[in-house]
Protein backbone atom coordinates (compact mmCIF):
# COMPACT_ATOMS: atom_id res chain seq x y z
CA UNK A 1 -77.95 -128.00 59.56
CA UNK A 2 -80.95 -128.57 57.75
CA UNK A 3 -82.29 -126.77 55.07
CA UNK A 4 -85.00 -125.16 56.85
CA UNK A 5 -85.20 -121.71 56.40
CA UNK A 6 -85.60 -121.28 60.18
CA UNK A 7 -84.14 -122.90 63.23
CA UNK A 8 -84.61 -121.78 66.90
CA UNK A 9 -82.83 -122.77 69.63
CA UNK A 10 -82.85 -121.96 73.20
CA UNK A 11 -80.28 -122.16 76.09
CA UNK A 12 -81.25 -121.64 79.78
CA UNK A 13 -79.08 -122.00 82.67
CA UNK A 14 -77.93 -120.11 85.82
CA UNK A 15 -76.09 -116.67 85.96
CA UNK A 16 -72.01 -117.66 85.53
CA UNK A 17 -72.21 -120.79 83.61
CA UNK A 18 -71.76 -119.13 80.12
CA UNK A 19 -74.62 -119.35 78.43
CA UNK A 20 -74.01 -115.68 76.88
CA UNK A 21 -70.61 -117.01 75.89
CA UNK A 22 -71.98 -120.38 74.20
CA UNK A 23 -75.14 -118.48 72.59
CA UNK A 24 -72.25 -116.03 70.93
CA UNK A 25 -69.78 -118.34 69.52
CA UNK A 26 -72.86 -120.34 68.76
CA UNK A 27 -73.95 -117.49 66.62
CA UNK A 28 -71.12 -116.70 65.31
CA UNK A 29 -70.62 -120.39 64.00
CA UNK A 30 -73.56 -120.60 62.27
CA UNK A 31 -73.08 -117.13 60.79
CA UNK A 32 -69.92 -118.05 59.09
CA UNK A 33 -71.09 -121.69 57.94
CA UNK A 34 -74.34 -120.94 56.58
CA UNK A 35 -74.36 -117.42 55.34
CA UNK A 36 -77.67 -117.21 57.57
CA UNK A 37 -79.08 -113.92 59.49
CA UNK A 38 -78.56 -114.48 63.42
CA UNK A 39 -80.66 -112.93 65.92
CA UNK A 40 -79.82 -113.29 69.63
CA UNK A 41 -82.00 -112.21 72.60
CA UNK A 42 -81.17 -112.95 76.34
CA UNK A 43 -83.82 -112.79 79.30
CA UNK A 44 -82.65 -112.05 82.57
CA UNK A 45 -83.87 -113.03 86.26
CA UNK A 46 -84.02 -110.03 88.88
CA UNK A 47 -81.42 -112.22 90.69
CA UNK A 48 -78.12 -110.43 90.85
CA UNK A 49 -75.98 -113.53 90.82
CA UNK A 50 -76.86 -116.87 89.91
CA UNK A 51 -80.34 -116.05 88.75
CA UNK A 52 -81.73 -117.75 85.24
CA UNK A 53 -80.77 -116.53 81.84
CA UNK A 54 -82.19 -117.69 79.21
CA UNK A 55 -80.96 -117.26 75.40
CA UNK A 56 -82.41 -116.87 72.37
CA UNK A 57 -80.74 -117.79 68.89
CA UNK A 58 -82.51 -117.76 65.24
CA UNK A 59 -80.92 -118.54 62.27
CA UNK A 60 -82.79 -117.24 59.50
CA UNK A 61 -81.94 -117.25 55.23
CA UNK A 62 -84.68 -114.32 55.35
CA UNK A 63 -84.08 -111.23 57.91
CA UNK A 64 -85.69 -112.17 61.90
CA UNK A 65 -88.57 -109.93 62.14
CA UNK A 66 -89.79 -111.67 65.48
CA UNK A 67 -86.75 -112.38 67.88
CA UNK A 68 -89.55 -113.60 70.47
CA UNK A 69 -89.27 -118.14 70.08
CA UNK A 70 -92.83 -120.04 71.20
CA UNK A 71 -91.45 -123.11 70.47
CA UNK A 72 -87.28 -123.74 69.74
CA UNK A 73 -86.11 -126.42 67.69
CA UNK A 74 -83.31 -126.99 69.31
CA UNK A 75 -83.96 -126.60 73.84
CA UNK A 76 -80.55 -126.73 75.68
CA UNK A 77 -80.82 -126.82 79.72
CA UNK A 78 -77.53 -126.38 81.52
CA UNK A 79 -79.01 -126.69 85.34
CA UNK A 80 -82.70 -127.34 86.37
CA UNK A 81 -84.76 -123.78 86.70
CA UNK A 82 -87.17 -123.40 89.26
């Protein structure tokens, strides 16, 4: 990683194709590498099975007051959202 002293990324995808899994060890990865605060958020569609998630992850060297990401750094897309 850079030495930014914020980086945002975002994952979307569909309900079941481990994007709360990825955003985790994700997390957890950069927690251990760069000594770094992590916040992670998810949004959920109303859908009860494979409706959109989408996840939030901020590494931060100063704590996240804002968990809420306007515009991520990093933009993963597992499947195409409608």
């Amino acid at each position: 990683m850079n030495n930014q002293s914020i980086v945002k990324i975002k994952i979307i995808g569909k309900g079941g194709q481990g994007i709360k899994s990825a955003t985790m060890i994700a997390g957890s990865i950069l927690s251990s590498i760069t000594s770094k605060y992590i916040s992670i958020t998810y949004n959920y569609d109303a859908a009860v099975r494979g409706g959109t998630i989408e996840a939030d992850l901020i590494s931060s060297s100063k704590k996240i007051i804002n968990t809420f990401i306007d515009r991520a750094d990093i933009y993963l897309q597992f499947t195409a959202t409608d």
